[in-house]
Protein backbone atom coordinates (compact mmCIF):
# COMPACT_ATOMS: atom_id res chain seq x y z
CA UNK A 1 0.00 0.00 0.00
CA UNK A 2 2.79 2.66 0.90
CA UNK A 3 3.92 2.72 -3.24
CA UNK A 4 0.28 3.58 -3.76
CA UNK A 5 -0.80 5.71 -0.95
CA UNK A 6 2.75 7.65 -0.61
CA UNK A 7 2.17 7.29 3.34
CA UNK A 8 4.46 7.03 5.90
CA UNK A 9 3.86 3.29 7.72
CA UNK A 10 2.67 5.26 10.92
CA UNK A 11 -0.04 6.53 9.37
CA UNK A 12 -0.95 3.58 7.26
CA UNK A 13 -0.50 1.78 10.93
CA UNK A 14 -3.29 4.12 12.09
CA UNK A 15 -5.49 3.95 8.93
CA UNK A 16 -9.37 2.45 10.26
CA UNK A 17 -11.93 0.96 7.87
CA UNK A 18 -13.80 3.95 8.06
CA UNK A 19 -10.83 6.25 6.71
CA UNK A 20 -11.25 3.95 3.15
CA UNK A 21 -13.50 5.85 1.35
CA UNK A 22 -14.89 5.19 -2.03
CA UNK A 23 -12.04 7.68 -3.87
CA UNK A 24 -9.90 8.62 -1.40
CA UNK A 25 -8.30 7.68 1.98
CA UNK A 26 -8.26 10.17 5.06
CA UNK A 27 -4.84 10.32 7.03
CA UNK A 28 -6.01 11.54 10.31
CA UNK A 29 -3.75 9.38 12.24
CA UNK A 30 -0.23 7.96 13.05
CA UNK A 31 0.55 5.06 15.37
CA UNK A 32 4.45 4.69 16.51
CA UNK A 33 5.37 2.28 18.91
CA UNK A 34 2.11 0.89 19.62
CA UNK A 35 0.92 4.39 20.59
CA UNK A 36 -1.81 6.29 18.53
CA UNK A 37 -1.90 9.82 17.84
CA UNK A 38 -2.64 12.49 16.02
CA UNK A 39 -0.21 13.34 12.51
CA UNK A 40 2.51 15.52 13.67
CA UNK A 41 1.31 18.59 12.33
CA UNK A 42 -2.20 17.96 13.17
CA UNK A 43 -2.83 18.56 9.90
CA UNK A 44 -5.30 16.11 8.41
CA UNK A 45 -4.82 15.64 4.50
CA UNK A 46 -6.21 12.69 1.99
CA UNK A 47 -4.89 10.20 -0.56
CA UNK A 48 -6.41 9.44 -3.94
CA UNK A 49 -7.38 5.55 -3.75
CA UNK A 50 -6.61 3.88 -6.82
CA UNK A 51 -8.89 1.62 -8.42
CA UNK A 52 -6.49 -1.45 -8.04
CA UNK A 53 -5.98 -0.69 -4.72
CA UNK A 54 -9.59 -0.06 -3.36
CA UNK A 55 -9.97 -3.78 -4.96
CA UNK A 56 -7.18 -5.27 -3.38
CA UNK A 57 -8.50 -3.22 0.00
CA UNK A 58 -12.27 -4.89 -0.33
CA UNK A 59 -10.68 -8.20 -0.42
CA UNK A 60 -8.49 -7.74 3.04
CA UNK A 61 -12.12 -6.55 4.05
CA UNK A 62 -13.76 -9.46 3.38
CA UNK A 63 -10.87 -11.96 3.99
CA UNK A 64 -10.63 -9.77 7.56
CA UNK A 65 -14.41 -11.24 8.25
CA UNK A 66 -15.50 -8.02 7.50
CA UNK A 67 -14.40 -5.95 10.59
CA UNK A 68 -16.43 -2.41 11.96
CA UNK A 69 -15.73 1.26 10.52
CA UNK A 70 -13.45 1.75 13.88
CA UNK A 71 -11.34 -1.51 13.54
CA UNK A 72 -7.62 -1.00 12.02
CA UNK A 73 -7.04 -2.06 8.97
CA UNK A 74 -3.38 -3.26 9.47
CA UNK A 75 -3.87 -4.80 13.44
CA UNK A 76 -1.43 -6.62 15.25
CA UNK A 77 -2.20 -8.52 17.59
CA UNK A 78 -5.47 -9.21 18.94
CA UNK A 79 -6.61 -5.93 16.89
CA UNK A 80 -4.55 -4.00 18.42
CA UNK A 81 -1.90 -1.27 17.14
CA UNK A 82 1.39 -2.26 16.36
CA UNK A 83 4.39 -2.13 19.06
CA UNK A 84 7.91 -2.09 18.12
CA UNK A 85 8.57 -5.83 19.56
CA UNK A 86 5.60 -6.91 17.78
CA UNK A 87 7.03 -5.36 14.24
């Protein structure tokens, strides 16, 4: 996703099903070290979703049993953010 999006991994870390949209995805949020926050610059900004990757994103959807609007699209585990022993 990163060579599509042009995202840094923290924020594709912190990216929840509801940030997919149908054209775009919302950055609105990093996670580092198993810790979620806000971007740096508390800026909020969006990413054009490409077609091949909104495809390749409804599969991980449904292969993911189809998890809520406020799950993480890229959990560790047990759902839950990333930590740096965990990566």
């Amino acid at each position: 996703m990163p060579a599509f999006a042009r995202a840094k991994r923290s924020f594709l870390l912190g990216l929840r099903w509801g940030d997919i949209r149908e054209q775009i995805i919302l950055i609105q949020r990093s996670i580092s070290l198993g810790e979620e926050a806000d971007t740096k610059t508390r800026q909020h900004r969006t990413v054009r979703l490409l077609v091949s990757l909104a495809a390749d994103l409804r599969a991980w959807r449904v292969g993911a049993l189809r998890p809520d609007d406020d799950q993480l699209v890229f959990p560790g585990k047990n759902g839950q953010p990333w930590t740096q022993a965990a990566y």
